[in-house]
Each structure stands twice: as C-alpha cells, then as structure tokens.
N, C-alpha and C. Protein backbone atom coordinates (compact mmCIF):
# COMPACT_ATOMS: atom_id res chain seq x y z
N UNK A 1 -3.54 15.68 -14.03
CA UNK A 1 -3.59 15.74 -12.56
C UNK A 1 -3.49 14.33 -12.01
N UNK A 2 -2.52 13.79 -11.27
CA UNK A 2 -2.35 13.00 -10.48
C UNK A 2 -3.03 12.87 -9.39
N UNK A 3 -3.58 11.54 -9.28
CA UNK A 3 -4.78 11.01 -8.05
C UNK A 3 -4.76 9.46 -8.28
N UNK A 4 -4.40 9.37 -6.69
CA UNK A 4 -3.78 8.31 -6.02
C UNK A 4 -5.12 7.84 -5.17
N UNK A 5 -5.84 6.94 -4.87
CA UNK A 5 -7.19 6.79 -4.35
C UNK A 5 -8.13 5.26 -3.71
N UNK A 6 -6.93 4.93 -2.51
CA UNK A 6 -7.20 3.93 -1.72
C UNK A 6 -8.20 3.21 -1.32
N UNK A 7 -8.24 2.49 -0.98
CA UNK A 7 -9.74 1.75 -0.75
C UNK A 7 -9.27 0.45 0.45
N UNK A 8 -10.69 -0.35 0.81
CA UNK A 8 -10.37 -1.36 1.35
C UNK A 8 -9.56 -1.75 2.83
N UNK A 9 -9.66 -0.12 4.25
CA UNK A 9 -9.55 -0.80 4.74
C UNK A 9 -10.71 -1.17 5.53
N UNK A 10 -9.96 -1.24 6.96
CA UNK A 10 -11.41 -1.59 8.21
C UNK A 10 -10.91 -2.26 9.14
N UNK A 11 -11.92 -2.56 9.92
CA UNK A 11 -11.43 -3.28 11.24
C UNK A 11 -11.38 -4.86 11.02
N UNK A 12 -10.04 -5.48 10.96
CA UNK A 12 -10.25 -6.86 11.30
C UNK A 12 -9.26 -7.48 12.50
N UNK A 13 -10.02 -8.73 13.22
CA UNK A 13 -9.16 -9.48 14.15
C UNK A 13 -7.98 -9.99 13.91
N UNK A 14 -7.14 -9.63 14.75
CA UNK A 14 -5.63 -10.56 14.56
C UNK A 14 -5.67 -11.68 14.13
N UNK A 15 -4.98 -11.87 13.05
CA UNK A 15 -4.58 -13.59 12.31
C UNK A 15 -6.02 -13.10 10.97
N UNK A 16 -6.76 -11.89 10.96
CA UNK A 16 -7.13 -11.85 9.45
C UNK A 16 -6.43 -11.50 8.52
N UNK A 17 -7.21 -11.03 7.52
CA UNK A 17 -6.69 -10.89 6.00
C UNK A 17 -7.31 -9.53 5.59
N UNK A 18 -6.86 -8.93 4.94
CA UNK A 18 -7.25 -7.73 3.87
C UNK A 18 -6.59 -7.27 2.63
N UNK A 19 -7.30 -6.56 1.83
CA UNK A 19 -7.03 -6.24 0.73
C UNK A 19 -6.93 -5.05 0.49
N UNK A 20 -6.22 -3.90 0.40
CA UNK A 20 -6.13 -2.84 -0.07
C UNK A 20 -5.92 -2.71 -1.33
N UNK A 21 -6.47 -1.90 -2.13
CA UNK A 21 -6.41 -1.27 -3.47
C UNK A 21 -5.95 0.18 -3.67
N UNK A 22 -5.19 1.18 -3.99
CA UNK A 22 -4.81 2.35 -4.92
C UNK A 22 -5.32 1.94 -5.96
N UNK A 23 -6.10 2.90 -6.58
CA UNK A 23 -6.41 3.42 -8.08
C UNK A 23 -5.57 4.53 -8.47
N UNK A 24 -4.76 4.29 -9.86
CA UNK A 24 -4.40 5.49 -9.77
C UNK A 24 -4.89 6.41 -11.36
N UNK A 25 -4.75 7.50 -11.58
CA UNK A 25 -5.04 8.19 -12.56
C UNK A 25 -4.40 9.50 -12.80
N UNK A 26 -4.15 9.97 -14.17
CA UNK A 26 -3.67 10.80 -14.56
C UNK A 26 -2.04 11.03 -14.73
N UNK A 27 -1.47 8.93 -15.09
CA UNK A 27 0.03 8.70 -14.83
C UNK A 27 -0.45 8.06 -15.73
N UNK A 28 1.05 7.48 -16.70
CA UNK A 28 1.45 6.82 -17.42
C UNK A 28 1.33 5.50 -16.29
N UNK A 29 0.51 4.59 -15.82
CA UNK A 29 0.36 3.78 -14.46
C UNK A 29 2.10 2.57 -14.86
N UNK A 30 2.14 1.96 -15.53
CA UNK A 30 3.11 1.30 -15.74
C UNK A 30 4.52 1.34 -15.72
N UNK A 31 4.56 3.03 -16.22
CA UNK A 31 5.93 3.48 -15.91
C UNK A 31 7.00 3.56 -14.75
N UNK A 32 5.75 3.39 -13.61
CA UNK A 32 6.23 3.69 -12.44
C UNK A 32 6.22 3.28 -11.25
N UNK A 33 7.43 2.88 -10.51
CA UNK A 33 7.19 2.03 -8.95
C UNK A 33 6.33 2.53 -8.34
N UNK A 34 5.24 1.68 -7.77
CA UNK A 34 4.52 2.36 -6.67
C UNK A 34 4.65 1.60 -5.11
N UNK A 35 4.70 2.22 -4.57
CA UNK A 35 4.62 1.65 -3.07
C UNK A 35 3.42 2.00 -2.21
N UNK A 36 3.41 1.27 -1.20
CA UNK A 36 2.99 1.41 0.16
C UNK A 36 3.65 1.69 1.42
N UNK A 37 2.89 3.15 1.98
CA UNK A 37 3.42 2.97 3.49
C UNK A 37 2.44 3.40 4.23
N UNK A 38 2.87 2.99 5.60
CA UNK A 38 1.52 3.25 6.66
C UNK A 38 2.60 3.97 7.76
N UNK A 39 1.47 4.36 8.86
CA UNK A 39 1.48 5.47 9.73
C UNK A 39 0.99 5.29 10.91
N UNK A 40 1.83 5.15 11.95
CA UNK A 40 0.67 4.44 12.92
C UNK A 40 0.64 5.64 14.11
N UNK A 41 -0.32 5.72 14.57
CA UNK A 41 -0.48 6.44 16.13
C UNK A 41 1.08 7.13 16.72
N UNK A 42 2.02 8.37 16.60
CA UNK A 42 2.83 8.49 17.52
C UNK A 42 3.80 8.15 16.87
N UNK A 43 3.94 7.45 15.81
CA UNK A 43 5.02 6.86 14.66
C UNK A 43 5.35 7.74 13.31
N UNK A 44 6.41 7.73 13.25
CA UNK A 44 6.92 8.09 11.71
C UNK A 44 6.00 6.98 10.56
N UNK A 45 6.00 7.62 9.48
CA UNK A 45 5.64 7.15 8.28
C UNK A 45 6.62 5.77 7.42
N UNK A 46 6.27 4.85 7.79
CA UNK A 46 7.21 4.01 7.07
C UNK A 46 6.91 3.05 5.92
N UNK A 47 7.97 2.97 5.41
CA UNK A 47 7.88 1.90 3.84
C UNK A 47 7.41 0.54 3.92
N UNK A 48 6.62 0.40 3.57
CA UNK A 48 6.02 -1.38 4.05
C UNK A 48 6.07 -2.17 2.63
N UNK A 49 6.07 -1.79 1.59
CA UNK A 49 6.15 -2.73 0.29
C UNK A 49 6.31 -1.86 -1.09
N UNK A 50 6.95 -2.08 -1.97
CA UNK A 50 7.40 -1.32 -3.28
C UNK A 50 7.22 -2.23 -4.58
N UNK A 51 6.78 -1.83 -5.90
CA UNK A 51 6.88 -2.92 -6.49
C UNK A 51 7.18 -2.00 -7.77
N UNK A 52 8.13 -2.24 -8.94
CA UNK A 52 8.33 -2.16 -10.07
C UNK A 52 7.60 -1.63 -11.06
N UNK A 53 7.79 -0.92 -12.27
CA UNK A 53 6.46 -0.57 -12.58
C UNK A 53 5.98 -2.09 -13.63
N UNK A 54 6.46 -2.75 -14.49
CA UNK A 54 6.28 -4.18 -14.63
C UNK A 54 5.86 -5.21 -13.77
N UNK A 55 6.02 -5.07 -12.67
CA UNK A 55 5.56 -5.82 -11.27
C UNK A 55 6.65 -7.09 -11.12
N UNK A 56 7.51 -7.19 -12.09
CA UNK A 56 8.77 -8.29 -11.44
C UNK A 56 9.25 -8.06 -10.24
N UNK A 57 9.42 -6.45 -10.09
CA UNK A 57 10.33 -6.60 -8.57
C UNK A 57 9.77 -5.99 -7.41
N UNK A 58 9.72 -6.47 -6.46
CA UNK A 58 9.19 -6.50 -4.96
C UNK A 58 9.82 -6.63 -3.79
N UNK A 59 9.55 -5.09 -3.08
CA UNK A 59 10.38 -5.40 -1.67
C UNK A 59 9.76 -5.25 -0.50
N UNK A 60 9.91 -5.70 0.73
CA UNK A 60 9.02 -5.80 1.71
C UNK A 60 10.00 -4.72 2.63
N UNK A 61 9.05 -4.65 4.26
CA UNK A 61 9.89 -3.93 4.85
C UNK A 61 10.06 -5.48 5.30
N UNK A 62 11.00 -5.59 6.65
CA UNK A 62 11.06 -7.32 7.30
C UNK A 62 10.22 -7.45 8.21
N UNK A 63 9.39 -6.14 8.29
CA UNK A 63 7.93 -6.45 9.94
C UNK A 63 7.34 -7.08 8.91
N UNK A 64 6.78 -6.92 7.67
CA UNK A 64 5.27 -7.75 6.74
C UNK A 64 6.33 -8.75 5.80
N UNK A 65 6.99 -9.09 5.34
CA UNK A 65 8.11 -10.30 5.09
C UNK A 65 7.07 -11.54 5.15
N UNK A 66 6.69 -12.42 4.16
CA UNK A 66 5.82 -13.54 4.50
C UNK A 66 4.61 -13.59 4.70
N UNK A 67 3.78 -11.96 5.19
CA UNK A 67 2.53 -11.66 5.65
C UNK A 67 2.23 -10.75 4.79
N UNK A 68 2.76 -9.87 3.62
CA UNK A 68 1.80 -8.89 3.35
C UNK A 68 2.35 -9.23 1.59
N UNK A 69 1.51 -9.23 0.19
CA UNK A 69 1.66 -9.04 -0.95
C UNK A 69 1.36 -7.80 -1.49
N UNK A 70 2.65 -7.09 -2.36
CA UNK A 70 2.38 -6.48 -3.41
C UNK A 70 1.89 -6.73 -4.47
N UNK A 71 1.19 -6.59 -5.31
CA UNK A 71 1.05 -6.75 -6.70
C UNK A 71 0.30 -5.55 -7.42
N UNK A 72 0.28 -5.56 -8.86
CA UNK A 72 -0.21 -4.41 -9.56
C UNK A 72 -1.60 -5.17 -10.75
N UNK A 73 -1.72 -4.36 -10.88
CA UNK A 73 -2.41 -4.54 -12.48
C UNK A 73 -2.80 -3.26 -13.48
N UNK A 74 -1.65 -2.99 -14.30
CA UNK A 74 -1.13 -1.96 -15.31
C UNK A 74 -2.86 -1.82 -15.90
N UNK A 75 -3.29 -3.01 -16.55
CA UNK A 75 -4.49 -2.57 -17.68
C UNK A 75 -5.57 -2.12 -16.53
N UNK A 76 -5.91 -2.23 -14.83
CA UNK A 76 -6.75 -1.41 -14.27
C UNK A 76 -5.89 -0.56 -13.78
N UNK A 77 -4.45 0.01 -13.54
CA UNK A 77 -4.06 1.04 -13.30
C UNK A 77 -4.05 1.28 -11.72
N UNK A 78 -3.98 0.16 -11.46
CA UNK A 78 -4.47 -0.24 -9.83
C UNK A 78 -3.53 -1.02 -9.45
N UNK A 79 -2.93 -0.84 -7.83
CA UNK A 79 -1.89 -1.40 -7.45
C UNK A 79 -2.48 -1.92 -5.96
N UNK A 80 -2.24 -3.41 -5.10
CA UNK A 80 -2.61 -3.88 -4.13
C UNK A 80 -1.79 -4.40 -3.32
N UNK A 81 -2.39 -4.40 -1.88
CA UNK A 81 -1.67 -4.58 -0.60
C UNK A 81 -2.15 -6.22 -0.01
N UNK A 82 -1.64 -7.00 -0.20
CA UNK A 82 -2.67 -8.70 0.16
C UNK A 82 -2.10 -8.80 1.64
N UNK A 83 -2.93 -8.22 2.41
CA UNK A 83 -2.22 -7.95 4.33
C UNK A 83 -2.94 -9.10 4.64
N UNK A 84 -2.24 -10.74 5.35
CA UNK A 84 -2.90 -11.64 6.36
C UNK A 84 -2.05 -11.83 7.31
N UNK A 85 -2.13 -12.51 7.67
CA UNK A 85 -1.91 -12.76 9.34
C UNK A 85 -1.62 -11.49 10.15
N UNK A 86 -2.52 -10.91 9.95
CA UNK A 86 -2.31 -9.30 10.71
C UNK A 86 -2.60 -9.30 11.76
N UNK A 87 -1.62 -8.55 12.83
CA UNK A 87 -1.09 -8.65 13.76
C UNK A 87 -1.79 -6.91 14.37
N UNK A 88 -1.91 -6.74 15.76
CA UNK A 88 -2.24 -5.38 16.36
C UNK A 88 -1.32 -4.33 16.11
N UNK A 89 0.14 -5.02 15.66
CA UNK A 89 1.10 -4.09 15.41
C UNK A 89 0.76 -3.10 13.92
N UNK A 90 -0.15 -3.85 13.28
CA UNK A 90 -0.22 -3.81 11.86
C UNK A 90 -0.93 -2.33 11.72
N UNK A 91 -1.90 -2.13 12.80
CA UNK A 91 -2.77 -1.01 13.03
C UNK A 91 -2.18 0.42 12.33
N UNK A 92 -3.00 1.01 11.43
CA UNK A 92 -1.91 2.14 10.65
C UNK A 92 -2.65 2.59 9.85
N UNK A 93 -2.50 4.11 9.57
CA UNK A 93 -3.09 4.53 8.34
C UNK A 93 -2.36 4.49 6.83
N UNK A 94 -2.70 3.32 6.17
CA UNK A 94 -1.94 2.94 4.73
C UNK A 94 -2.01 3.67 3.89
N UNK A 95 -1.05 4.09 3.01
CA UNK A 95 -0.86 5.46 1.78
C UNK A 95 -0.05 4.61 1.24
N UNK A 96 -0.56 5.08 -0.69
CA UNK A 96 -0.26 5.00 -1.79
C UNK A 96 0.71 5.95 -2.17
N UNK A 97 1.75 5.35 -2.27
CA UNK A 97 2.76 6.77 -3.15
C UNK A 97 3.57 5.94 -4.37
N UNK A 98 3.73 7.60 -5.25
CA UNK A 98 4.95 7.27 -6.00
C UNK A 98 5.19 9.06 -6.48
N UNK A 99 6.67 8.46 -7.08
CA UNK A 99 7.50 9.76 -7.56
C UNK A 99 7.14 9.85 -9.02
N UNK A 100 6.73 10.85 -9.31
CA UNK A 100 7.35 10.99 -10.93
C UNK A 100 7.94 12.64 -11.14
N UNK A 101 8.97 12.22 -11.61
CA UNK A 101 9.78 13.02 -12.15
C UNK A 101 10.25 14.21 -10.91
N UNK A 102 10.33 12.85 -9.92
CA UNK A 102 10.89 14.17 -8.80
C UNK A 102 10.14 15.06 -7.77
N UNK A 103 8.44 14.70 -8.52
CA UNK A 103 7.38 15.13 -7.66
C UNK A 103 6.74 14.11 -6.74
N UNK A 104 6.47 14.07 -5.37
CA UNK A 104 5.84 12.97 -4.74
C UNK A 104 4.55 13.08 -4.47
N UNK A 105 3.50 11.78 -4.74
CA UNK A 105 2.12 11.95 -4.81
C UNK A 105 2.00 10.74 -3.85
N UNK A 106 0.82 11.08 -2.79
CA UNK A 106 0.32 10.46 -2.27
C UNK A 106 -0.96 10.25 -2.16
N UNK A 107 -1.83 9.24 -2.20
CA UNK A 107 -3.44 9.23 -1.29
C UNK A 107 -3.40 9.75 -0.19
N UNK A 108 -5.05 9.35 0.19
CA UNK A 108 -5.44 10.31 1.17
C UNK A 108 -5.42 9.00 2.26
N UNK A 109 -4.90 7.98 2.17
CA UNK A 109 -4.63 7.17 3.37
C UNK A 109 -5.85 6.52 3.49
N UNK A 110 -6.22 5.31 3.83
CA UNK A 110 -6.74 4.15 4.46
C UNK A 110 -6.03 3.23 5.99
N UNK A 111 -7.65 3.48 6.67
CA UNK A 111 -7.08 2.96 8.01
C UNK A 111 -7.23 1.74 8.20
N UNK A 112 -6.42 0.50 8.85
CA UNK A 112 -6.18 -0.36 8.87
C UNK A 112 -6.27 -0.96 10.50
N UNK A 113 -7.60 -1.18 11.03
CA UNK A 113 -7.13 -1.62 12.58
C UNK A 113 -7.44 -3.13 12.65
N UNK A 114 -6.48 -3.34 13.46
CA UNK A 114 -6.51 -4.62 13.72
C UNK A 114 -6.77 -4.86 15.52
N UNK A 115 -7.77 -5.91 16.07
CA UNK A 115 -7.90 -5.22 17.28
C UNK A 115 -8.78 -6.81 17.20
N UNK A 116 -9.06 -7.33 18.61
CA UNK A 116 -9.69 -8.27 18.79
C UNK A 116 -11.26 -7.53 19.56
C-alpha cells in the first residue's frame, strides 16, 4: 500500500523560509520521480518542482526558479521542498505525488500560508 505523508507546513511572513517533507512508504522510494504541487484558493493544481528518482535531475516551475529546492533522500525514503523567499503568492495547499506504473498517488496536502 502506497502512502505519501507530508509534513512541515504553517504560517510564515513574506521573505521566510520553510521546509516541507513527504515520507513515503510502501514504494521501491528510489525508483521513482517524485514531485511537488500546490493548490491555491480558486486555482487549478499546479507543478512546482520534480526530481529524478537518483536526485540528479530537477525541474522547477519559473514562479519558484531560484526560491524553492528539491531534493530527496532514498535511505529515509523522504523527499523535500526548501521554500525561501516566500512570497503571498506562494500561499497553497502543497501535495506529494508520483506515478507508478500508471497509477497516481498523492498526500493528503500541507498548507503553506504566507501572510504578514
């Protein structure tokens, strides 16, 4: 059974920093790209960062470009979001996904406000 299981957000002021975490379990964790996307108020669901299942390759959307890191770590099976200079635009509920084998799994989302 596949479970995808976010952590880490909350409220911070524009120009902070945060860390999101996915845990994932019940995947081969390495095999497979995982991404991030968030969801904001009134908005479609969009792609904000993807990374490899090796973690060499990484793509941003161009709104977090310079402001937000992917990275993984295969031996905790855990994949992260390094969000700073966050902006009010940033405000969103963040989800963990990936495909395997054609099936799509997501978390249950982490909210992310940014707000002075």
């Amino acid at each position: 059974q596949v479970q995808l299981v976010e952590s880490g957000g909350g409220l911070v002021q524009p120009g902070g920093s945060l860390r999101l975490s996915c845990a994932a379990s019940g995947i081969t964790f390495r095999t497979y790209i995982m991404n991030w996307y968030r969801q904001a108020p009134g908005k479609q669901r969009e792609l904000v960062a993807s990374i490899s299942g090796g973690g060499g390759t990484t793509n941003y959307a161009d709104s977090v470009k310079g402001r937000f890191t992917i990275t993984r770590d295969n031996a905790k099976n855990t994949v992260y979001l390094q969000m700073n200079s966050l902006r009010p635009e940033d405000t969103a509920v963040y989800y963990c996904h990936t495909v395997i084998w054609g099936l799509t799994y997501w978390g249950q989302g982490t909210q992310v406000t940014v707000s002075s």
